[in-house]
N, C-alpha and C. Protein backbone atom coordinates (compact mmCIF):
# COMPACT_ATOMS: atom_id res chain seq x y z
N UNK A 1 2.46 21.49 -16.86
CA UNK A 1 2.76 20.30 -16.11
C UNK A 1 4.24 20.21 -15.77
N UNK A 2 5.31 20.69 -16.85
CA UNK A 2 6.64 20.26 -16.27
C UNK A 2 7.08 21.50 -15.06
N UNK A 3 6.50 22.35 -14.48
CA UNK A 3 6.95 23.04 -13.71
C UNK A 3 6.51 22.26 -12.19
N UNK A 4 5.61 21.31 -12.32
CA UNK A 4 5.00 20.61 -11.17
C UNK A 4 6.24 19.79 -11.32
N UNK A 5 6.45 19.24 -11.94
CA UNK A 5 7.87 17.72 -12.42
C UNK A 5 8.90 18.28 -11.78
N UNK A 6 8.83 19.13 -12.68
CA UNK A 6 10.27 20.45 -12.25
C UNK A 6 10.51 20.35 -10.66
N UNK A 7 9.48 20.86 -9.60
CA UNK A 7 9.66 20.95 -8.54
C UNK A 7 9.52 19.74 -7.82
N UNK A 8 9.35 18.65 -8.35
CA UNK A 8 9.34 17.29 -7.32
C UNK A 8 11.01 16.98 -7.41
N UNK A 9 11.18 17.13 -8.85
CA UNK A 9 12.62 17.10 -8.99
C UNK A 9 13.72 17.63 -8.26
N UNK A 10 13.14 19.01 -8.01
CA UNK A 10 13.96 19.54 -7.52
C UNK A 10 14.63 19.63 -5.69
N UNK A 11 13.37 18.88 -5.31
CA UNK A 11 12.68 18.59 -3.93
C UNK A 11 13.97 16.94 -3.64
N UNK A 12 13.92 16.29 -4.59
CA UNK A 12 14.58 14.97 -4.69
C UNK A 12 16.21 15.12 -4.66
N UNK A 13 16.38 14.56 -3.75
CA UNK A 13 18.04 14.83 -3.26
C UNK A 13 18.82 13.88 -4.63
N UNK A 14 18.47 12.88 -5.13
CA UNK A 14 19.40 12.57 -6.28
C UNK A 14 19.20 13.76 -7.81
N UNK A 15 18.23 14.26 -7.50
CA UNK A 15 18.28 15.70 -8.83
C UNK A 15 18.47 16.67 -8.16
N UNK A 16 18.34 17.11 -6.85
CA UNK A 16 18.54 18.88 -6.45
C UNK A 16 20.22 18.97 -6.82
N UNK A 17 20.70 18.71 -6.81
CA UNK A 17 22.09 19.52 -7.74
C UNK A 17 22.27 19.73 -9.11
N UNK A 18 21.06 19.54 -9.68
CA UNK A 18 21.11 19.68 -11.38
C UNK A 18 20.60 21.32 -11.69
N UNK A 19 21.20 21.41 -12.64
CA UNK A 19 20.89 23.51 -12.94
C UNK A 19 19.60 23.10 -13.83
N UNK A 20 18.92 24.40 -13.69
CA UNK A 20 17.42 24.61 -14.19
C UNK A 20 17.49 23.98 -15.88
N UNK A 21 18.28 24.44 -16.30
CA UNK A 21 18.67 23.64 -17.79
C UNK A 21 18.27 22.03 -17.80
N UNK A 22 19.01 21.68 -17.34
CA UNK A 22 18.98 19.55 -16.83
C UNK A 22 17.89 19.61 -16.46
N UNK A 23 17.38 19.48 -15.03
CA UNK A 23 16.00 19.87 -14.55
C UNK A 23 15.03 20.05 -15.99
N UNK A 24 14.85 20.78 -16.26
CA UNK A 24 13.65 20.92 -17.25
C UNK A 24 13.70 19.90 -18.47
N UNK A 25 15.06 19.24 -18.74
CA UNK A 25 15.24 18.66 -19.91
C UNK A 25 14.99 17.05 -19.22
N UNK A 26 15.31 16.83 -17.97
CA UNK A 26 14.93 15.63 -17.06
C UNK A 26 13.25 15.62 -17.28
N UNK A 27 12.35 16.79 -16.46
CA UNK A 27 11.09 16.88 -16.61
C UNK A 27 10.50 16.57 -17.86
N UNK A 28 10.86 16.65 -18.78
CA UNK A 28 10.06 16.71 -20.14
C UNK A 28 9.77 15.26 -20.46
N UNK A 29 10.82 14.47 -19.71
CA UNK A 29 10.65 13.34 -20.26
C UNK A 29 9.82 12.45 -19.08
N UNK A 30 9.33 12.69 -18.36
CA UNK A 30 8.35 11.99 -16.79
C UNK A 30 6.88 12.24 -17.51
N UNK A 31 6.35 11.05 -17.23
CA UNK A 31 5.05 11.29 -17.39
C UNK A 31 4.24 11.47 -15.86
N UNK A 32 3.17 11.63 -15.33
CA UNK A 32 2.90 11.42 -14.55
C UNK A 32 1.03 11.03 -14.56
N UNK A 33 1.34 10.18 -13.17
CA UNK A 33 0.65 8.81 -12.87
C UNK A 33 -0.15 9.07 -12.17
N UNK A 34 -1.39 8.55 -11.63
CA UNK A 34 -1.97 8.37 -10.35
C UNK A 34 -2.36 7.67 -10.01
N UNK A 35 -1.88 7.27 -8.63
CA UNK A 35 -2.45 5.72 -8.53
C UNK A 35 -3.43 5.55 -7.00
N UNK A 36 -4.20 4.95 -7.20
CA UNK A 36 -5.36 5.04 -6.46
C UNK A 36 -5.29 3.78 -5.15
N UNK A 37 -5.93 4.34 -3.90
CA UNK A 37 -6.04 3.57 -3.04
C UNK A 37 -5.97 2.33 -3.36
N UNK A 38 -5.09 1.54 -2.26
CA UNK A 38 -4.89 -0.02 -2.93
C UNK A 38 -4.72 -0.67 -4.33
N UNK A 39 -4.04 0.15 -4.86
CA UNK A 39 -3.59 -0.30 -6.55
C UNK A 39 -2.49 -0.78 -6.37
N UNK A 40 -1.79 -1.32 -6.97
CA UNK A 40 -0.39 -2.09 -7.27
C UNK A 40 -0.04 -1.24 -8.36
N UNK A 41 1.70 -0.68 -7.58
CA UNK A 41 2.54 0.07 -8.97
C UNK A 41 3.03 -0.94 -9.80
N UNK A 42 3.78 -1.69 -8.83
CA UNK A 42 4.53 -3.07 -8.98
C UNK A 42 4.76 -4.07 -8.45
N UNK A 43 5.01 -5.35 -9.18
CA UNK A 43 5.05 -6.37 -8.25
C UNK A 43 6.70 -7.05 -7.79
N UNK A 44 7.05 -7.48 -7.72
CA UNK A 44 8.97 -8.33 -7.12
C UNK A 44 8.79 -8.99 -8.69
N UNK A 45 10.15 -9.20 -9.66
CA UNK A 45 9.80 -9.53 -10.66
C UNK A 45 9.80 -8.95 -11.91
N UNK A 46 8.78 -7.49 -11.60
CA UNK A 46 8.28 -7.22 -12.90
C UNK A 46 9.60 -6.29 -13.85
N UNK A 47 9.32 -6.62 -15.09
CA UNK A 47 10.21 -5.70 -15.82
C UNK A 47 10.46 -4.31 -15.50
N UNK A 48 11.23 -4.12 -15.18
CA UNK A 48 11.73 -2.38 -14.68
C UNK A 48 11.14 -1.32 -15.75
N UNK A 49 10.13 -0.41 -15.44
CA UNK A 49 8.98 0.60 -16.50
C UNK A 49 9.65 1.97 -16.08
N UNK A 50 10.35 1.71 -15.73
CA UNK A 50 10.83 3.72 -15.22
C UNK A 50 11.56 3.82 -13.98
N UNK A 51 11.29 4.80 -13.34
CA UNK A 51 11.85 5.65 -12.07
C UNK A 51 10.40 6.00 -11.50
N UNK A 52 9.95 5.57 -10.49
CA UNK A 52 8.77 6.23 -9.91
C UNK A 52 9.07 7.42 -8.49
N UNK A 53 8.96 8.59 -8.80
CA UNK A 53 8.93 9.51 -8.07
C UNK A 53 7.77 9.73 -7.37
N UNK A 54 6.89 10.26 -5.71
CA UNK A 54 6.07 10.19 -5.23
C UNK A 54 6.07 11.66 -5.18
N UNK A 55 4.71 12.43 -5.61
CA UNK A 55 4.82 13.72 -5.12
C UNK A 55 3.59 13.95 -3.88
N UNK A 56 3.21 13.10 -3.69
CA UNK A 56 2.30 13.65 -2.91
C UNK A 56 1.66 11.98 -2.26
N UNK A 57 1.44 12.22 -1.23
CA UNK A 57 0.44 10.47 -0.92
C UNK A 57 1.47 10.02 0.19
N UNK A 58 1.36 8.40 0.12
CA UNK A 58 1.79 7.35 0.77
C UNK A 58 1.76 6.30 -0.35
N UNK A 59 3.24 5.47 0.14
CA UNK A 59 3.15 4.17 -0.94
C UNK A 59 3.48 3.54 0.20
N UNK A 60 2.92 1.75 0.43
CA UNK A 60 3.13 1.01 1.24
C UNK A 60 4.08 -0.27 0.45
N UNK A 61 4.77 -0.44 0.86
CA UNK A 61 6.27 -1.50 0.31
C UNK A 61 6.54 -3.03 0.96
N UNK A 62 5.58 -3.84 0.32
CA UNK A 62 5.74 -5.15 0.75
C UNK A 62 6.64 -6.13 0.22
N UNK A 63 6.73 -6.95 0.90
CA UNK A 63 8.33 -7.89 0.91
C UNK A 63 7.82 -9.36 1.22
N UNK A 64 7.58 -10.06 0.13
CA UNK A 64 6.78 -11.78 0.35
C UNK A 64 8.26 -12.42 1.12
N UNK A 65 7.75 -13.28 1.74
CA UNK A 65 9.16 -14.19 2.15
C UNK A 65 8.77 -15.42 1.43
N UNK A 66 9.52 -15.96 1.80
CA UNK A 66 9.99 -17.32 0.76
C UNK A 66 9.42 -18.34 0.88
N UNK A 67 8.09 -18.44 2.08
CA UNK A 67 6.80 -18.93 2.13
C UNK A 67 5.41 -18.12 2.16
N UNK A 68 5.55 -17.62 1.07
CA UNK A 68 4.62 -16.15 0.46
C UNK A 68 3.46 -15.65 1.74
N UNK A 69 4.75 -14.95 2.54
CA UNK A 69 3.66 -14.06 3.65
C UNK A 69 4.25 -13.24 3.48
């Protein structure tokens, strides 16, 4: 699994300057997720759970306004 991590990482412009050393010692510690059509990662609010990296898919990013539309 961390060679899949490894390469999302490495793909990601805030880690592609890290040497294979960092990189792998970054990877070890990612779990990874899957999240299914129309699921909620997160909501505005919620306690901060990590760094969510996308390797593959679409995430859609909504923004309530201040009369919740």
């Amino acid at each position: 699994m961390n060679s899949a991590v490894e390469s999302v990482l490495r793909k990601t412009a805030l880690f592609a300057g890290l040497t294979d050393k960092q990189t792998s010692a970054l990877a070890s510690r990612f779990s990874r997720r899957k999240i299914g059509r129309g699921e909620t990662l997160f909501t505005e609010g919620d306690p901060c759970a990590g760094l969510f990296l996308v390797s593959a898919g679409k995430i859609r990013i909504f923004k309530d306004s201040a009369e919740g539309r």
